[in-house]
Protein backbone atom coordinates (compact mmCIF):
# COMPACT_ATOMS: atom_id res chain seq x y z
CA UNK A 1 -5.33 -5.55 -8.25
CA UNK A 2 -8.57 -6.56 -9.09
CA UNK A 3 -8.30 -10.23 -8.96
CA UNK A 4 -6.45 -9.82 -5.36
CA UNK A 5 -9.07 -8.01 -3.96
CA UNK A 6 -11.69 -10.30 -5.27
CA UNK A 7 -9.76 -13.65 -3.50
CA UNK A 8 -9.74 -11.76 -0.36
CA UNK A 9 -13.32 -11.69 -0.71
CA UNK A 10 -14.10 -14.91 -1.21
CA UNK A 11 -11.85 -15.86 1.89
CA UNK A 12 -13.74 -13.42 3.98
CA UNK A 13 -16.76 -15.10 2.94
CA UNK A 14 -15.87 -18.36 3.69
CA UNK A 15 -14.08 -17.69 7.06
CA UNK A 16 -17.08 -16.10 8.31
CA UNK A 17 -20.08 -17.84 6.22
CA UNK A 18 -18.44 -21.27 7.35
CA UNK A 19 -16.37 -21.37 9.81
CA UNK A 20 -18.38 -18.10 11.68
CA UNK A 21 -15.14 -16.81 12.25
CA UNK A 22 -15.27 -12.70 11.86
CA UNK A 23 -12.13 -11.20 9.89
CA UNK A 24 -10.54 -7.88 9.55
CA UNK A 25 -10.21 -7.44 6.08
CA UNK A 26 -7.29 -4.78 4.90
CA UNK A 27 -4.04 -4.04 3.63
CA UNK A 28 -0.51 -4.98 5.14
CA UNK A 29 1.86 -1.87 6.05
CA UNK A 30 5.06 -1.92 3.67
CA UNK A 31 6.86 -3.74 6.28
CA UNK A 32 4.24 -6.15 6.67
CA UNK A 33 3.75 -7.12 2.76
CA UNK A 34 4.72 -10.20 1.37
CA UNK A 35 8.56 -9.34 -0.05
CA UNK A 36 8.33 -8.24 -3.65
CA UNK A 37 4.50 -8.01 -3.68
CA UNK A 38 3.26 -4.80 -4.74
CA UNK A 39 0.38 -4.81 -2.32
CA UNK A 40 -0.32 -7.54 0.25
CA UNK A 41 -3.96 -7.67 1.58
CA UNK A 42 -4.92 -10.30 4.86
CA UNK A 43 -8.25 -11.01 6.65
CA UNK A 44 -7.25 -11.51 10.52
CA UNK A 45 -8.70 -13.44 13.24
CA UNK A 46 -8.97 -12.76 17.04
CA UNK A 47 -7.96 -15.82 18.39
CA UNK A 48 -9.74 -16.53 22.35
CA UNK A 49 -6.50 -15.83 23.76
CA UNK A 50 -6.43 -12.25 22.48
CA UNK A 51 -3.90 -12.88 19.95
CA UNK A 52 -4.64 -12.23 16.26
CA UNK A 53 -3.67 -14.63 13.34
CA UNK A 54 -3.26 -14.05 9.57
CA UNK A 55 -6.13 -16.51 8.54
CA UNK A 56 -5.15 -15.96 4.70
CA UNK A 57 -3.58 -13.82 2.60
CA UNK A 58 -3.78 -12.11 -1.46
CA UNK A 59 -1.01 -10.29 -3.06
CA UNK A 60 -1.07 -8.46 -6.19
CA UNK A 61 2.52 -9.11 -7.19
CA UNK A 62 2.71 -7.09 -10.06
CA UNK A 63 5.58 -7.81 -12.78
CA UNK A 64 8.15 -7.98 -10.01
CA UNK A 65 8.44 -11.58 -9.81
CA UNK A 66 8.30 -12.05 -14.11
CA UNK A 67 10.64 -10.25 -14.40
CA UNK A 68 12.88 -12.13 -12.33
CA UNK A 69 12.37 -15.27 -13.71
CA UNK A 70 11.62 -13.57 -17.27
CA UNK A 71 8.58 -15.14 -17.49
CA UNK A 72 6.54 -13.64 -20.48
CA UNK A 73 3.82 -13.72 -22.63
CA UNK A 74 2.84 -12.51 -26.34
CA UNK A 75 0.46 -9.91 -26.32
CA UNK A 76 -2.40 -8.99 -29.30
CA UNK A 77 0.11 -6.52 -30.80
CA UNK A 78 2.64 -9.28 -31.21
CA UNK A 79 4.60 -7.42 -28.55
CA UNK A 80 6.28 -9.39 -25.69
CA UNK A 81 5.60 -8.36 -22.02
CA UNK A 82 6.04 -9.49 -18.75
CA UNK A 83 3.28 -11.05 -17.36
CA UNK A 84 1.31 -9.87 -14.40
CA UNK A 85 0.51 -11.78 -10.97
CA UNK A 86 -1.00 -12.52 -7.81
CA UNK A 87 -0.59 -14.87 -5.72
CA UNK A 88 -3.43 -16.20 -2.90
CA UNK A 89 -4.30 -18.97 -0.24
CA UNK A 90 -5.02 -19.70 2.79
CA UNK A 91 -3.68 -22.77 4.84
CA UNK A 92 -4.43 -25.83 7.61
CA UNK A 93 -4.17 -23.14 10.40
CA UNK A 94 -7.85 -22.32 9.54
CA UNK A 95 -7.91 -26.04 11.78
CA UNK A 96 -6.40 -23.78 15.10
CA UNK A 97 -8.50 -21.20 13.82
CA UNK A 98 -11.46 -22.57 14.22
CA UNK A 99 -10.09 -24.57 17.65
CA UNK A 100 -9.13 -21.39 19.15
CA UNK A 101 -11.82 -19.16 18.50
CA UNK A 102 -14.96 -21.81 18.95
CA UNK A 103 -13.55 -23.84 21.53
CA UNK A 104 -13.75 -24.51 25.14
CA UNK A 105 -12.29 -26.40 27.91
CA UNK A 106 -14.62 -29.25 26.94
CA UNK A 107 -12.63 -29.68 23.96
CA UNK A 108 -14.17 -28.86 20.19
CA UNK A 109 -16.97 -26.89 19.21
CA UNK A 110 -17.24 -27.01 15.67
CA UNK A 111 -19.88 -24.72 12.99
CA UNK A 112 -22.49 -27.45 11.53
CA UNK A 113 -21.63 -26.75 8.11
CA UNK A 114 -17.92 -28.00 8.00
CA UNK A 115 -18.78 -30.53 11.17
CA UNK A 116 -18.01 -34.25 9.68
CA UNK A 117 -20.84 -35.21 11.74
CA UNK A 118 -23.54 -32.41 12.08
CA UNK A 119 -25.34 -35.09 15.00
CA UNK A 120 -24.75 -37.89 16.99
CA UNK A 121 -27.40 -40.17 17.76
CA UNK A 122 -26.48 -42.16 21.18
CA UNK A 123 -29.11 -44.37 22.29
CA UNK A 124 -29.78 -44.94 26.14
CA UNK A 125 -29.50 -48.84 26.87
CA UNK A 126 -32.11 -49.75 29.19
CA UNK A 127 -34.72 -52.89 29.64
CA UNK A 128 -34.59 -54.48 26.08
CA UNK A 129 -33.01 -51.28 24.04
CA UNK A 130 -31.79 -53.45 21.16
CA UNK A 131 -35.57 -53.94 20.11
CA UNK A 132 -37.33 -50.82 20.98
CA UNK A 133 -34.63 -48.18 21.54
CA UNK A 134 -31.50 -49.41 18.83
CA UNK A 135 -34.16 -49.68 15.45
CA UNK A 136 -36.06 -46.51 16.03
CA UNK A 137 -32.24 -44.61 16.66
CA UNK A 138 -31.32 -46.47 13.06
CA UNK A 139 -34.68 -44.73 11.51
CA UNK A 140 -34.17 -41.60 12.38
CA UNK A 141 -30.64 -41.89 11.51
CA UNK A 142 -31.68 -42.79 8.22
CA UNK A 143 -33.96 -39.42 7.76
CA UNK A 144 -32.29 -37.12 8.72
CA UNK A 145 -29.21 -38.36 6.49
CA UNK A 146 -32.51 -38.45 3.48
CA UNK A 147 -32.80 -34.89 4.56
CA UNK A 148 -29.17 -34.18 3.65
CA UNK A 149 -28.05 -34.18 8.07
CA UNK A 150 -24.52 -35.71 8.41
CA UNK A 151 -25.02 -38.28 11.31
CA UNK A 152 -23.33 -40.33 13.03
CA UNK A 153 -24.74 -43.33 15.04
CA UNK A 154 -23.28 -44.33 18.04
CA UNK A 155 -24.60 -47.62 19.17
CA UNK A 156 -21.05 -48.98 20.63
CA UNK A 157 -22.23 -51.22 23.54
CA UNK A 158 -18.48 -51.14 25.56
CA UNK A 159 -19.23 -47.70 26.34
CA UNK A 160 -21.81 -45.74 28.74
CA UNK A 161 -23.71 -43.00 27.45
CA UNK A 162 -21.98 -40.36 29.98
CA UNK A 163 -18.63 -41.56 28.36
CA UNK A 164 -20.17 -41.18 24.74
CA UNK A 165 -21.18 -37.84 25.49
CA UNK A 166 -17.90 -36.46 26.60
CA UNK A 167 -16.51 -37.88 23.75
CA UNK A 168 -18.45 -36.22 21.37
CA UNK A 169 -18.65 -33.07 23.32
CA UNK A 170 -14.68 -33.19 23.08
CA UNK A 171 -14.84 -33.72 18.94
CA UNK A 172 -17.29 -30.71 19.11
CA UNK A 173 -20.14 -32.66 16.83
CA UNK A 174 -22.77 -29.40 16.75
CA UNK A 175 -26.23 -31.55 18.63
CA UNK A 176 -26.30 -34.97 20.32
CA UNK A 177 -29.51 -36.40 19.93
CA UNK A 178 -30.38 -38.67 23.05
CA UNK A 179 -33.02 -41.22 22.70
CA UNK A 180 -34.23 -44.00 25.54
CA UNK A 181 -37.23 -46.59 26.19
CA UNK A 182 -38.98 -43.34 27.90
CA UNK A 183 -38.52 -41.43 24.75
CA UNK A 184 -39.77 -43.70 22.66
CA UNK A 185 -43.44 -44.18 24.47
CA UNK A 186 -43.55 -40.41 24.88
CA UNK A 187 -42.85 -40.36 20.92
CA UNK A 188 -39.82 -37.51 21.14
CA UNK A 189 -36.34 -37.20 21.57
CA UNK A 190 -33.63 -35.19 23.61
CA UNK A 191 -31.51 -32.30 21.44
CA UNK A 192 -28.34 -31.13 23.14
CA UNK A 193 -26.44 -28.36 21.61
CA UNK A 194 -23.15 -28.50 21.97
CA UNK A 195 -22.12 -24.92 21.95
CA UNK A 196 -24.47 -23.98 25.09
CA UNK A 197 -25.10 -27.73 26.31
CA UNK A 198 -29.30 -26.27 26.51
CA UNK A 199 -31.54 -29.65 26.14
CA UNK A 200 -34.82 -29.49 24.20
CA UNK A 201 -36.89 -32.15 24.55
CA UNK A 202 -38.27 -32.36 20.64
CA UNK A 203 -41.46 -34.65 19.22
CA UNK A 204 -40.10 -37.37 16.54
CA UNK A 205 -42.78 -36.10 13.83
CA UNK A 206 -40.94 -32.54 13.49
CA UNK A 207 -37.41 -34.05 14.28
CA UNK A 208 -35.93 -33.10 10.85
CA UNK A 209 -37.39 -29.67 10.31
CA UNK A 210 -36.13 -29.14 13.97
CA UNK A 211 -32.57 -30.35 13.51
CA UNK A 212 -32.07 -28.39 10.49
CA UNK A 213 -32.89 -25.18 12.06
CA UNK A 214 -31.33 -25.80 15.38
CA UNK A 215 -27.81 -26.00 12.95
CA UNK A 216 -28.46 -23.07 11.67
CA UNK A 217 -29.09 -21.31 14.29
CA UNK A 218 -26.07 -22.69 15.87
CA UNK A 219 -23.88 -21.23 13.06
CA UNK A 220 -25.55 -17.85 13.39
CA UNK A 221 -25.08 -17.84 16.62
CA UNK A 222 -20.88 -19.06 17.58
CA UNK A 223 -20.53 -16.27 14.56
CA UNK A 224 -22.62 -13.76 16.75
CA UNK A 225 -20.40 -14.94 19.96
CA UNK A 226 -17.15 -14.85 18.04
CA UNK A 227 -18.16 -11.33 17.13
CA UNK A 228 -18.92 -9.95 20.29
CA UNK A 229 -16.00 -11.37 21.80
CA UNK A 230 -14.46 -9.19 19.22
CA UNK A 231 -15.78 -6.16 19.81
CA UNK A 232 -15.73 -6.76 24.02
CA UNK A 233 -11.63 -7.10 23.10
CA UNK A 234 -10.82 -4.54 20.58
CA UNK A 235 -10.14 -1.01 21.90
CA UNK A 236 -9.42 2.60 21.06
CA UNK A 237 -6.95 4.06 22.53
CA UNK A 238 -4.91 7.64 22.36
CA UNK A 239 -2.91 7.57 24.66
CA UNK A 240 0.70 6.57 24.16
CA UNK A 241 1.57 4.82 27.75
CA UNK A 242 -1.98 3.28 27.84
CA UNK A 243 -1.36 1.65 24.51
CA UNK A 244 2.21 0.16 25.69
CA UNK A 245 0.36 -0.69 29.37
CA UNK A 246 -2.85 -2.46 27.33
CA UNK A 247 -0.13 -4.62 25.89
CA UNK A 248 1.68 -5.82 28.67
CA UNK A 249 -1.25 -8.40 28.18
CA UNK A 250 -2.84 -9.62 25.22
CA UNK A 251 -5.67 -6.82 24.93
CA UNK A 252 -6.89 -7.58 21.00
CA UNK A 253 -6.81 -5.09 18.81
CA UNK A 254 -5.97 -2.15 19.70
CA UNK A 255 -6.80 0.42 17.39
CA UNK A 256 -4.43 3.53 17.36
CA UNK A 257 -3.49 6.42 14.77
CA UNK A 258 -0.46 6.12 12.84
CA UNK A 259 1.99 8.40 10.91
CA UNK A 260 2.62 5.83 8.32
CA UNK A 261 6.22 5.49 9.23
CA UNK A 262 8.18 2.41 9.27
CA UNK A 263 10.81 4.09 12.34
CA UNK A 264 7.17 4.37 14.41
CA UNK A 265 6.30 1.18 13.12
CA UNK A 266 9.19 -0.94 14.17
CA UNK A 267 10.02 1.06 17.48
CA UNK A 268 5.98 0.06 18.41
CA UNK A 269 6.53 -3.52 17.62
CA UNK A 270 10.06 -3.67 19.83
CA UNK A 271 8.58 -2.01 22.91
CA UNK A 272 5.24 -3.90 22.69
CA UNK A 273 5.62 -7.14 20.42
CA UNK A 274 2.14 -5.94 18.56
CA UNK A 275 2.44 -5.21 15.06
CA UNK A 276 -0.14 -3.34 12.68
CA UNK A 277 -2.59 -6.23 11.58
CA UNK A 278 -4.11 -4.48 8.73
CA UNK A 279 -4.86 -0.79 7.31
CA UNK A 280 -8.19 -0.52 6.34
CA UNK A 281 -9.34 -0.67 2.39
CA UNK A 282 -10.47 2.72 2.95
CA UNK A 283 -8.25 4.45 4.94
CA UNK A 284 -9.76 6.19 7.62
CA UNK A 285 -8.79 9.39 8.53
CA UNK A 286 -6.47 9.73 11.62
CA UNK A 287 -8.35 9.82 15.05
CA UNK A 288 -5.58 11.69 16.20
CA UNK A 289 -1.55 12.27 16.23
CA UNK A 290 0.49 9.20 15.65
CA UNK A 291 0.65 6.83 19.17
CA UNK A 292 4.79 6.61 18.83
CA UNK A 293 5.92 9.80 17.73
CA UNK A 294 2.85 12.49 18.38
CA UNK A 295 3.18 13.47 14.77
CA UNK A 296 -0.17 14.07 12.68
CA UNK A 297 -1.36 10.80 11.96
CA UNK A 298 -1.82 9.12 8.51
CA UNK A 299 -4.41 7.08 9.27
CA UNK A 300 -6.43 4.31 11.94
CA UNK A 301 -4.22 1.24 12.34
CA UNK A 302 -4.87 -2.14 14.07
CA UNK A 303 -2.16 -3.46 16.29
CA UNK A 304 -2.22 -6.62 18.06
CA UNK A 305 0.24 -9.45 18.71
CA UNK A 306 -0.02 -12.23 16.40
CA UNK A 307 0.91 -15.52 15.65
């Protein structure tokens, strides 16, 4: 139990510490569970199109599955005993995780620190670029990548800079640094961010301190957005025909008391398609009766339709 709670916590960390995706960290209804886990435990996602997805999932399987297979072990008194599992992971739909909840119409927008390029470099070709413009781009490619900055230098000649920049907007690189013969006798560059597309014009002797803070605070901040969207899409609701009219539509969550009942459970999930995401690690007491069957409620559930 303990080691299953612990992997669930180091997937929570690294959805949101990484990929600034929030989760809802809790335990799957009976119905819900992994079958022949003991306990299953998830951290969900709210996707941008109000739908919720199981980012990754631990299970404390007990002996259950030993025991099938007869899989034991010797123990210190000599004694032989079934051993004891869990079983953990999470899987490539973190990729449409992070697609759905960070991007746009534009294409990607993806959290500096799993971006394969953290910035773009794209020079501006004007009067004699390749001998004022092109070397300078190289240099500062070459310090921020000393100062640990995954870069990418795009000095492709075939293309325009207007084409290079929807390019990169659409592979979601996190800042697009723009740099032209003007730039270069004003000694300073151009920072785009991709997330908010807000240009600041930046001097070339505090470039790397600059760009290193600018993708942080770009990961703080599409984990604050992701957040809020969140909260602006998760509701509580009483009421038994506003909680079958809320999902008519893809509200979120929708947070509702529950009697604990798997009748309630599956008669919610064939009149609404929303199933109960998670229960919380500590159950919270029941806001009210149960939303299907006006009962006294168990506890605080979160429903939402899911991929």
């Amino acid at each position: 139990e303990s080691e299953a709670l612990r992997m669930l916590g180091v997937y929570k960390e690294f959805l949101q510490s990484e990929l600034a995706i929030p989760v809802l960290d809790g335990k799957k209804t009976d119905s819900e569970k992994f079958a022949g886990a003991v306990h299953t435990y998830s951290v969900e996602a709210l996707m941008g199109d109000g739908r919720a997805l199981q980012a990754g999932t631990s299970h404390n399987l007990g002996q259950n599955f030993a025991k099938v297979f007869d899989i034991k072990f010797q123990a210190r008194d000599k004694s032989m005993q079934y051993v004891w599992q869990t079983s953990w992971g999470m899987t490539t739909r973190l990729i449409g995780a992070v697609i759905m909840t960070h991007g746009d119409d534009s294409g990607l927008i993806l959290p500096p620190r799993v971006a394969p390029y953290q910035v773009v470099i794209v020079p501006i070709p004007r009067g004699n670029w390749r001998e004022t413009v092109l070397p300078k781009a190289r240099e500062i490619a070459g310090l921020l990548r000393q100062a640990g900055v995954r870069v990418m230098l795009d000095d492709r000649e075939e293309y325009k800079p207007g084409w290079k920049f929807s390019e990169w907007e659409m592979r979601g690189v996190p800042l697009r640094l723009e740099i032209g013969p003007k730039d270069i006798e004003t000694s300073q560059v151009v920072l785009v961010r991709r997330d908010n597309r807000v240009k600041a014009p930046t001097p070339m002797d505090c470039l790397t301190d600059e760009v290193k803070v600018m993708l942080e605070t770009i990961q703080a901040e599409l984990f604050d957005r992701a957040v809020a969207f969140r909260e602006q899409h998760t509701r509580r609701v009483a009421s038994k025909d506003e909680f079958i009219g809320l999902f008519v539509g893809r509200p979120g969550y929708v947070v509702s008391s529950w009697c604990g009942s798997e009748l309630c459970e599956a008669k919610i999930k064939e009149k609404t398609q929303a199933t109960i995401r998670n229960l919380p690690l500590l159950p919270e007491p029941a806001s009210g009766v149960c939303i299907e069957c006006g009962e006294p409620g168990l506890t605080d559930a979160y429903f939402a339709k899911a991929y």
